[in-house]
C-alpha atoms as a PDB file:
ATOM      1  CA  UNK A   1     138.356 -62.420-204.025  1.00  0.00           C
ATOM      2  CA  UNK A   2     135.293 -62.093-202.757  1.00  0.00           C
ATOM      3  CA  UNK A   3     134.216 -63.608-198.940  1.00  0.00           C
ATOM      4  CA  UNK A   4     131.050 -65.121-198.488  1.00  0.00           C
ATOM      5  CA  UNK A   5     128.961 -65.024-195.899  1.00  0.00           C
ATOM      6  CA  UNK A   6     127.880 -68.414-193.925  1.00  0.00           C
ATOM      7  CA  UNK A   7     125.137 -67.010-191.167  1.00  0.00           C
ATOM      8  CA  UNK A   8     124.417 -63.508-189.094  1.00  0.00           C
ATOM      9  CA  UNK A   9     122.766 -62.677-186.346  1.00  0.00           C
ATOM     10  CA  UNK A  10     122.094 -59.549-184.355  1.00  0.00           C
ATOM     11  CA  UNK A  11     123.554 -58.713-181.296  1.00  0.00           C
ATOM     12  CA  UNK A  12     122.325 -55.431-180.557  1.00  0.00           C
ATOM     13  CA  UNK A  13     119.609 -53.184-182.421  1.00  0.00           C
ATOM     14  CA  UNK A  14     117.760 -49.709-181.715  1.00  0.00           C
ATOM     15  CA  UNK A  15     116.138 -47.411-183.602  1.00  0.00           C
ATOM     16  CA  UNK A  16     119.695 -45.835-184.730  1.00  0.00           C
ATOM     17  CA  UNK A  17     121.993 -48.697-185.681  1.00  0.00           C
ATOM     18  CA  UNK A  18     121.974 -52.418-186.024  1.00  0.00           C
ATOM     19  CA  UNK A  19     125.127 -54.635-184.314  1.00  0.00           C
ATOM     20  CA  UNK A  20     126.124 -57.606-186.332  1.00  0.00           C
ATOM     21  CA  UNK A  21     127.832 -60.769-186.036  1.00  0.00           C
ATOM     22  CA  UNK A  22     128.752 -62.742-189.457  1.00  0.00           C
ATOM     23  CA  UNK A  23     130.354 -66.071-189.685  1.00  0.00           C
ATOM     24  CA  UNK A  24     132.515 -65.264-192.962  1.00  0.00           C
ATOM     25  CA  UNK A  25     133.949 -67.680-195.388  1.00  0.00           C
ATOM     26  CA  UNK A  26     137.697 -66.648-197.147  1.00  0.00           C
ATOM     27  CA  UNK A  27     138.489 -67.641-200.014  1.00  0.00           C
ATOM     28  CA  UNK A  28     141.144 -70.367-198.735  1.00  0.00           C
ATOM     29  CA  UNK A  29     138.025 -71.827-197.005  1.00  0.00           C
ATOM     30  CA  UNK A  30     138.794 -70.045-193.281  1.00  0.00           C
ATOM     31  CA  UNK A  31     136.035 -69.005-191.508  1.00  0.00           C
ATOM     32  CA  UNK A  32     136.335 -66.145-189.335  1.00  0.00           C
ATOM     33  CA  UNK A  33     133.902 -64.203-187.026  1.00  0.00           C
ATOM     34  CA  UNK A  34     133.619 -60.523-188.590  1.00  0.00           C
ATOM     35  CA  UNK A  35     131.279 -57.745-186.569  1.00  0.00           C
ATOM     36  CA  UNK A  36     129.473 -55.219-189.116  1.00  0.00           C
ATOM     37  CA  UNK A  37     127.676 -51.832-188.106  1.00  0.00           C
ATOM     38  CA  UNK A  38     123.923 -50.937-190.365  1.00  0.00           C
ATOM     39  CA  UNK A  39     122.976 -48.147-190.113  1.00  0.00           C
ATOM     40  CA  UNK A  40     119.986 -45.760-192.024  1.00  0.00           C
ATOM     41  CA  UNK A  41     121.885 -44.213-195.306  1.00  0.00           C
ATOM     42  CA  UNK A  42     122.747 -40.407-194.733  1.00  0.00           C
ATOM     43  CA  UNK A  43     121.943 -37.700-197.184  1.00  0.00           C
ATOM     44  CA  UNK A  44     124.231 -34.456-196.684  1.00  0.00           C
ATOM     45  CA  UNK A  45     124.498 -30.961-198.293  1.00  0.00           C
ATOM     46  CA  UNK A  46     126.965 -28.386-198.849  1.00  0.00           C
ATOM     47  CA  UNK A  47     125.460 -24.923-200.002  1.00  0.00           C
ATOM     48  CA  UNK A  48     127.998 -22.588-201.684  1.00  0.00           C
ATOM     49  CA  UNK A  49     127.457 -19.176-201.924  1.00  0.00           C
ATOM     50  CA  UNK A  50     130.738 -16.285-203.018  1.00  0.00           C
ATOM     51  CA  UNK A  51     132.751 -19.045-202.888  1.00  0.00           C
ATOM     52  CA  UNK A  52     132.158 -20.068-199.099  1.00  0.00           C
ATOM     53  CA  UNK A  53     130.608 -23.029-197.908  1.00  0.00           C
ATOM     54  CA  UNK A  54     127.834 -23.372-195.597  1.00  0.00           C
ATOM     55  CA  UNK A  55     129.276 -25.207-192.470  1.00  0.00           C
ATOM     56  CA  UNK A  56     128.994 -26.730-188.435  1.00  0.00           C
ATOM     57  CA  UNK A  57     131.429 -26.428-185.849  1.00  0.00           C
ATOM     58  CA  UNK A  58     130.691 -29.741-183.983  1.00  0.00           C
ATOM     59  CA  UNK A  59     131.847 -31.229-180.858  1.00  0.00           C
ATOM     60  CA  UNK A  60     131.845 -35.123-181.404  1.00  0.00           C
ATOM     61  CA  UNK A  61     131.901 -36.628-177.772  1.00  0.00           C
ATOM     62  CA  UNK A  62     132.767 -40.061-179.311  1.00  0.00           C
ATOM     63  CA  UNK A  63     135.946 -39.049-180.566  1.00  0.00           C
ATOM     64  CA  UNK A  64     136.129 -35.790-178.081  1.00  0.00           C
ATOM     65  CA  UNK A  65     136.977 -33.647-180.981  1.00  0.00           C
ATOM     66  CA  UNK A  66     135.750 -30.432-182.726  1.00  0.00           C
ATOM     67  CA  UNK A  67     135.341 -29.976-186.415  1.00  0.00           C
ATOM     68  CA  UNK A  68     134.235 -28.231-189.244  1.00  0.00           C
ATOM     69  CA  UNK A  69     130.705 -30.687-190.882  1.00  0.00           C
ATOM     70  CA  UNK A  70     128.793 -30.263-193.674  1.00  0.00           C
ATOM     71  CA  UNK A  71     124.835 -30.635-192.408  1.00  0.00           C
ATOM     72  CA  UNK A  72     123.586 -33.997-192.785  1.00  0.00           C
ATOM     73  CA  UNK A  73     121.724 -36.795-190.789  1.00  0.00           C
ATOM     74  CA  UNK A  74     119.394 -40.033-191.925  1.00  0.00           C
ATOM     75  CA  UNK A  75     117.492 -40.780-194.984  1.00  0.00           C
ATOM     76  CA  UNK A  76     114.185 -41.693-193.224  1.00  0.00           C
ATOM     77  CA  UNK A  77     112.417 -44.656-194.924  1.00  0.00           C
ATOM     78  CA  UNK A  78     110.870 -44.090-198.384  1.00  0.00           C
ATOM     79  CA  UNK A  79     112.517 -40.492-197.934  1.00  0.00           C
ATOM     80  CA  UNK A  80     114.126 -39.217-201.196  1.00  0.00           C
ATOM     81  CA  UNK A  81     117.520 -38.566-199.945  1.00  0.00           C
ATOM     82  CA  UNK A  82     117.820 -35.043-201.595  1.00  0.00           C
ATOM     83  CA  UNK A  83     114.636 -34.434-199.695  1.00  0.00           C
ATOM     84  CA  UNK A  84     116.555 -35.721-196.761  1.00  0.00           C
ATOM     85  CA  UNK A  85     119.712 -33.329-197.317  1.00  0.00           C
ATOM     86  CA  UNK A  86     117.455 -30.505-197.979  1.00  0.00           C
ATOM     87  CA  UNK A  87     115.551 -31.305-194.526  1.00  0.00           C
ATOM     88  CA  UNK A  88     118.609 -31.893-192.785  1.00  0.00           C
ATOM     89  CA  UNK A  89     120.643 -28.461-194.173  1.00  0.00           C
ATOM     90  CA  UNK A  90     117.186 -26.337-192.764  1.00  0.00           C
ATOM     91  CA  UNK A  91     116.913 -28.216-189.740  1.00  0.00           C
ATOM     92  CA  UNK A  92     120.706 -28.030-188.863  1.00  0.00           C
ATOM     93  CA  UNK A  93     121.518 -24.340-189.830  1.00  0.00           C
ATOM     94  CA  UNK A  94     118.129 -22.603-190.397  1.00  0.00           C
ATOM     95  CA  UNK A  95     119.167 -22.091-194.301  1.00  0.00           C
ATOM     96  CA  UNK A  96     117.215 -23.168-197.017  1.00  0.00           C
ATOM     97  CA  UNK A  97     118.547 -24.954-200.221  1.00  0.00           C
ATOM     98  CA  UNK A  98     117.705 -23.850-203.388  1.00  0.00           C
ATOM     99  CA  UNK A  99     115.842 -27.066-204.959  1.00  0.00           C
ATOM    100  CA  UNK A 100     116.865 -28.945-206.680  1.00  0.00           C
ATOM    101  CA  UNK A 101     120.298 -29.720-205.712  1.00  0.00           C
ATOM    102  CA  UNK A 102     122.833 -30.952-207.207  1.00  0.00           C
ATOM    103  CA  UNK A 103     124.051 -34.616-206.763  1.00  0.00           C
ATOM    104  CA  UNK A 104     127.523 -34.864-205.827  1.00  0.00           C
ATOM    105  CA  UNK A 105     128.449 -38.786-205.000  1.00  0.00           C
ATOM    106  CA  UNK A 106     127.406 -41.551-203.289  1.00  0.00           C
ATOM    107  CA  UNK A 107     130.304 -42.864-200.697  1.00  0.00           C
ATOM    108  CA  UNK A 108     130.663 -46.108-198.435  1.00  0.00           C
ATOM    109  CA  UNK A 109     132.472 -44.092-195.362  1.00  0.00           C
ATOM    110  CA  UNK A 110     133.609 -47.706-193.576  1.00  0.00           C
ATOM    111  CA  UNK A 111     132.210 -50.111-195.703  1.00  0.00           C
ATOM    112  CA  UNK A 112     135.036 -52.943-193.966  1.00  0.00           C
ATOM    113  CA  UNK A 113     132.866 -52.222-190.874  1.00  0.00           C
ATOM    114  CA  UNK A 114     130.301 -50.266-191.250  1.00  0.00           C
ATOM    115  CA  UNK A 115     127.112 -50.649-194.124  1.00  0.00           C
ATOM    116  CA  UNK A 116     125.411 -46.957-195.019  1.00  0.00           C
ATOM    117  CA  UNK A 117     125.698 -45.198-197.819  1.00  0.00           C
ATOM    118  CA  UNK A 118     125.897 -41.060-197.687  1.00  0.00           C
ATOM    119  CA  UNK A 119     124.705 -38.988-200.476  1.00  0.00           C
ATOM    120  CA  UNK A 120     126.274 -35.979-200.926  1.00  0.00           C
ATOM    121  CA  UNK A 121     124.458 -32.657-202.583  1.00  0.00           C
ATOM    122  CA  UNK A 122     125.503 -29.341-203.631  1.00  0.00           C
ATOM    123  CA  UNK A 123     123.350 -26.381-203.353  1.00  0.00           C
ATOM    124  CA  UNK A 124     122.608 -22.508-203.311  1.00  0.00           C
ATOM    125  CA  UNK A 125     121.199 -20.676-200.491  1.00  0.00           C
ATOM    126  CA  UNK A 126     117.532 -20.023-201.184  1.00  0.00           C
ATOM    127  CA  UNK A 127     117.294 -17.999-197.653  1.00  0.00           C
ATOM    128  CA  UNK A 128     117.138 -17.971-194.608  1.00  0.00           C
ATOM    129  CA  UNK A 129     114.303 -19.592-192.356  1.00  0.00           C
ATOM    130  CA  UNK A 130     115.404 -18.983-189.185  1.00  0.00           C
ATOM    131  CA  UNK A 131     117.349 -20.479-185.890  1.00  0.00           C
ATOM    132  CA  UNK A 132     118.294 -23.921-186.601  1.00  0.00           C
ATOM    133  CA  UNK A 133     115.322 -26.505-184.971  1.00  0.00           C
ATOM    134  CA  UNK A 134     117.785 -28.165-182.490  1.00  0.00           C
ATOM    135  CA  UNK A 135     120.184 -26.123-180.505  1.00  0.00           C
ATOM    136  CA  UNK A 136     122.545 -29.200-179.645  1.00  0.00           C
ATOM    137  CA  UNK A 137     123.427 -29.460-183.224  1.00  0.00           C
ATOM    138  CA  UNK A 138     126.155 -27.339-183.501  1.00  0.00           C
ATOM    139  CA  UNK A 139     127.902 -24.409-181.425  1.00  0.00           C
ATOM    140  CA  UNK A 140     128.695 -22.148-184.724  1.00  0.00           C
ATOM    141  CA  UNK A 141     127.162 -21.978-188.150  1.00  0.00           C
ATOM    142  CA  UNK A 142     128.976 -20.188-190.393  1.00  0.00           C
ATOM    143  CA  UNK A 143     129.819 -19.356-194.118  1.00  0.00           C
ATOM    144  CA  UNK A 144     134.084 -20.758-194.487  1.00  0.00           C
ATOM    145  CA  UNK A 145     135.711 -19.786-197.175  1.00  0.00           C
ATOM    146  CA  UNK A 146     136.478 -22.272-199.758  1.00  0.00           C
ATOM    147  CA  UNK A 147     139.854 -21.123-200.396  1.00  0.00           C
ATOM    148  CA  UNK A 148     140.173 -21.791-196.427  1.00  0.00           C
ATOM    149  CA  UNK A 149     139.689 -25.813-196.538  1.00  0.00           C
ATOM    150  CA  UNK A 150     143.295 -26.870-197.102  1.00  0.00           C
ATOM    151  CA  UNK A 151     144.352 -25.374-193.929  1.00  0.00           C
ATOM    152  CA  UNK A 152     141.577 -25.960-191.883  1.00  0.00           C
ATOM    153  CA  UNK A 153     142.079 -29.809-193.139  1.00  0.00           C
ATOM    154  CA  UNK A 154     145.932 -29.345-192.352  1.00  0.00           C
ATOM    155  CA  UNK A 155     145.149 -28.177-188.733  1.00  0.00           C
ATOM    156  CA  UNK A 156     143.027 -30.588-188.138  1.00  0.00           C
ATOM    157  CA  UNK A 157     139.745 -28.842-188.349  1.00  0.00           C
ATOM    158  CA  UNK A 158     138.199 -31.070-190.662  1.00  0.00           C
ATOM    159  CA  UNK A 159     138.624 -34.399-190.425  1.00  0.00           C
ATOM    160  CA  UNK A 160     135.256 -35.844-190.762  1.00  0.00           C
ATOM    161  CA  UNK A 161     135.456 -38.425-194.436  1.00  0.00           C
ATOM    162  CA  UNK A 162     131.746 -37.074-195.606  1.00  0.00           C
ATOM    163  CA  UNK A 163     132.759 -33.612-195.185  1.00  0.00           C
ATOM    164  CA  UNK A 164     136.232 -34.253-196.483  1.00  0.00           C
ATOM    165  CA  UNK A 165     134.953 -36.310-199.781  1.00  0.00           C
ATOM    166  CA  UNK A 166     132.486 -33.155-199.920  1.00  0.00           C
ATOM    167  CA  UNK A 167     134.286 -30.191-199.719  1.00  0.00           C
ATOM    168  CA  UNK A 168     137.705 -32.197-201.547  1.00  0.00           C
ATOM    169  CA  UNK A 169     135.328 -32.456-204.327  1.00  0.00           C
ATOM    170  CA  UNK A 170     133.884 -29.157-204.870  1.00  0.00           C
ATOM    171  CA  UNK A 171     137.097 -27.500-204.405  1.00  0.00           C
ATOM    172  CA  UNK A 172     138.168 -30.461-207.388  1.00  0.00           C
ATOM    173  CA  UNK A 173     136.131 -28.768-209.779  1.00  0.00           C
ATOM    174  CA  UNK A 174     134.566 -31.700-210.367  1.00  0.00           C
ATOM    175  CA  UNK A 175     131.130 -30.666-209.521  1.00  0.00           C
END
């Protein structure tokens, strides 16, 4: 069934993310007022290297928790969003990817709320560049063993969906 959508309007945009109101048509003909969240698509990376993955130890204030990330941020426009993953994996860890990477997936992480798409890449280390460009990004950077995911995801130490589709994927086989 699919709803259809009567009018929009903004209610709040910045250079980040775009608020949305929607007057939205059901099927049975009632019309409800739905919010929706656009926001640039994201392009993120996981390098693998000995079997451990290249990964952030982030504080999220939003949520006020920690967690193991893959690197990752926005596709800018008319960016390539490998190019983007491969930018963001330097700029967040000081590693760089071995190009080209490998396409993972494409995921809708909230697409009832929230419209972005994230590409996800897998890579090899092609060295290291340096300290990462922003300090604020993460408070460790390290190399987690692969073997290590289930129980990091058990204790709650990753519980971010792009990293989990990511990592849940690689450790799949599938790719």
């Amino acid at each position: 069934m699919r709803w259809t959508v009567r009018s929009a309007r903004t209610l709040y945009q910045d250079q980040w993310v775009r608020l949305r109101t929607a007057d939205v048509e059901l099927p049975d003909g009632r019309r409800l007022d739905h919010r929706l969240i656009e926001a640039a698509d994201g392009a993120h990376a996981v390098l693998v290297e000995g079997g451990r993955a290249l990964l952030l130890w982030r504080h999220r204030f939003i949520t006020d928790t920690w967690g193991w990330e893959v690197p990752g941020g926005a596709v800018e426009p008319g960016e390539d969003p490998a190019a983007a993953a491969a930018r963001e994996v330097e700029e967040e860890t000081g590693w760089l990817p071995r190009l080209p990477m490998r396409p993972i997936l494409r995921m809708q992480p909230m697409p009832g709320l929230f419209a972005a798409r994230h590409h996800l890449f897998r890579g090899e280390p092609a060295g290291y560049s340096g300290p990462p460009a922003h300090g604020f990004e993460a408070e460790r950077i390290e190399w987690v063993p692969l073997a290590d995911v289930p129980r990091l995801i058990d204790k709650g130490h990753i519980t971010e969906s792009t990293t989990l589709v990511a990592l849940l994927t690689i450790l799949s086989g599938e790719r």
